[in-house]
Protein backbone atom coordinates (compact mmCIF):
# COMPACT_ATOMS: atom_id res chain seq x y z
CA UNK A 1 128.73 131.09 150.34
CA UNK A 2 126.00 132.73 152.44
CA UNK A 3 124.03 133.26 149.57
CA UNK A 4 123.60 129.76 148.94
CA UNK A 5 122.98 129.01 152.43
CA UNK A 6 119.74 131.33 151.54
CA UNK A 7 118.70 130.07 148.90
CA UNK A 8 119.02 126.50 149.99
CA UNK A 9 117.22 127.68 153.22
CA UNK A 10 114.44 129.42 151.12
CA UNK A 11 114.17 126.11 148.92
CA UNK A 12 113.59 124.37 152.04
CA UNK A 13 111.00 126.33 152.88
CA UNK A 14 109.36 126.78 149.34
CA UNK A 15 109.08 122.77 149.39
CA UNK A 16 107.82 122.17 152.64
CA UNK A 17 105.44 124.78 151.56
CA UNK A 18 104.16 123.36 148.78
CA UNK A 19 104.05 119.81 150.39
CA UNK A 20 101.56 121.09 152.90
CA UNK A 21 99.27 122.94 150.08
CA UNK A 22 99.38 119.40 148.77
CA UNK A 23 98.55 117.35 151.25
CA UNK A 24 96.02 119.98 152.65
CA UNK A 25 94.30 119.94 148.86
CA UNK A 26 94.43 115.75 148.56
CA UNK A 27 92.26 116.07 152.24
CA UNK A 28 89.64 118.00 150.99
CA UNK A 29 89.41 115.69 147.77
CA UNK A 30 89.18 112.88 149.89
CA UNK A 31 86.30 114.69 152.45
CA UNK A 32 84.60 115.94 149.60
CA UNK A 33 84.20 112.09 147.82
CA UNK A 34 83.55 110.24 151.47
CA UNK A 35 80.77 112.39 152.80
CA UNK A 36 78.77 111.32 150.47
CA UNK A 37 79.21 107.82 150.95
CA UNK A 38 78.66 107.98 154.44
CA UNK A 39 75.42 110.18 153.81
CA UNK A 40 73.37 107.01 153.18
CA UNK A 41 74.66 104.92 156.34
CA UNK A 42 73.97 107.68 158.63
CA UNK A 43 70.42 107.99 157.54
CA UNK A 44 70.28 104.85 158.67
CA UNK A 45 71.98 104.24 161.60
CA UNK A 46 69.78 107.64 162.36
CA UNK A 47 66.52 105.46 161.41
CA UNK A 48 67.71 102.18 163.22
CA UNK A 49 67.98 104.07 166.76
CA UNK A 50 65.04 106.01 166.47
CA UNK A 51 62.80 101.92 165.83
CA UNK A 52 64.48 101.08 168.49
CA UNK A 53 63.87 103.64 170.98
CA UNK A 54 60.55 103.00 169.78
CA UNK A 55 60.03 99.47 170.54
CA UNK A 56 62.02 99.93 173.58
CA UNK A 57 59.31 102.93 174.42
CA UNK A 58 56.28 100.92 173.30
CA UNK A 59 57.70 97.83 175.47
CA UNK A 60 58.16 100.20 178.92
CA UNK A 61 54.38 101.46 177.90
CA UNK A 62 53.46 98.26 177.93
CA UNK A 63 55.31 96.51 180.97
CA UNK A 64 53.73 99.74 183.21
CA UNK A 65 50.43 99.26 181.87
CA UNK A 66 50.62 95.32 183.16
CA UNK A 67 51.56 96.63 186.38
CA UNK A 68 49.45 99.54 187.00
CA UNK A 69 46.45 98.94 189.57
CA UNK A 70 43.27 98.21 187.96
CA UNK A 71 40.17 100.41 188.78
């Protein structure tokens, strides 16, 4: 009888063992086919900030030249 307690505990273990390989092998399928959709939307999220830091730049340039004192 303690022999089967084993080997049902070993089972166990087996199983759970193999569930995490798994679920550890479906993660990296799913990285590995969503980084490259998000490539593209980064690029331009990275594009959007940098236009607008630039207007916001080109708009402070501007607002300090109106207020600097003329020579």
């Amino acid at each position: 009888m303690a022999n089967e307690t084993n080997n049902d505990f070993s089972a166990s273990i087996s199983n759970i063992m193999d569930t995490l390989t798994k679920l550890g092998q479906q993660q990296a399928e799913i990285l590995n086919n969503t980084i490259p959709a998000i490539e593209p939307l980064v690029k331009t999220c990275t594009e959007l900030i940098s236009n607008v830091l630039g207007s916001a730049n080109q708009a402070l340039q501007s607002f300090s030249a109106s207020i600097a004192p003329k020579k």
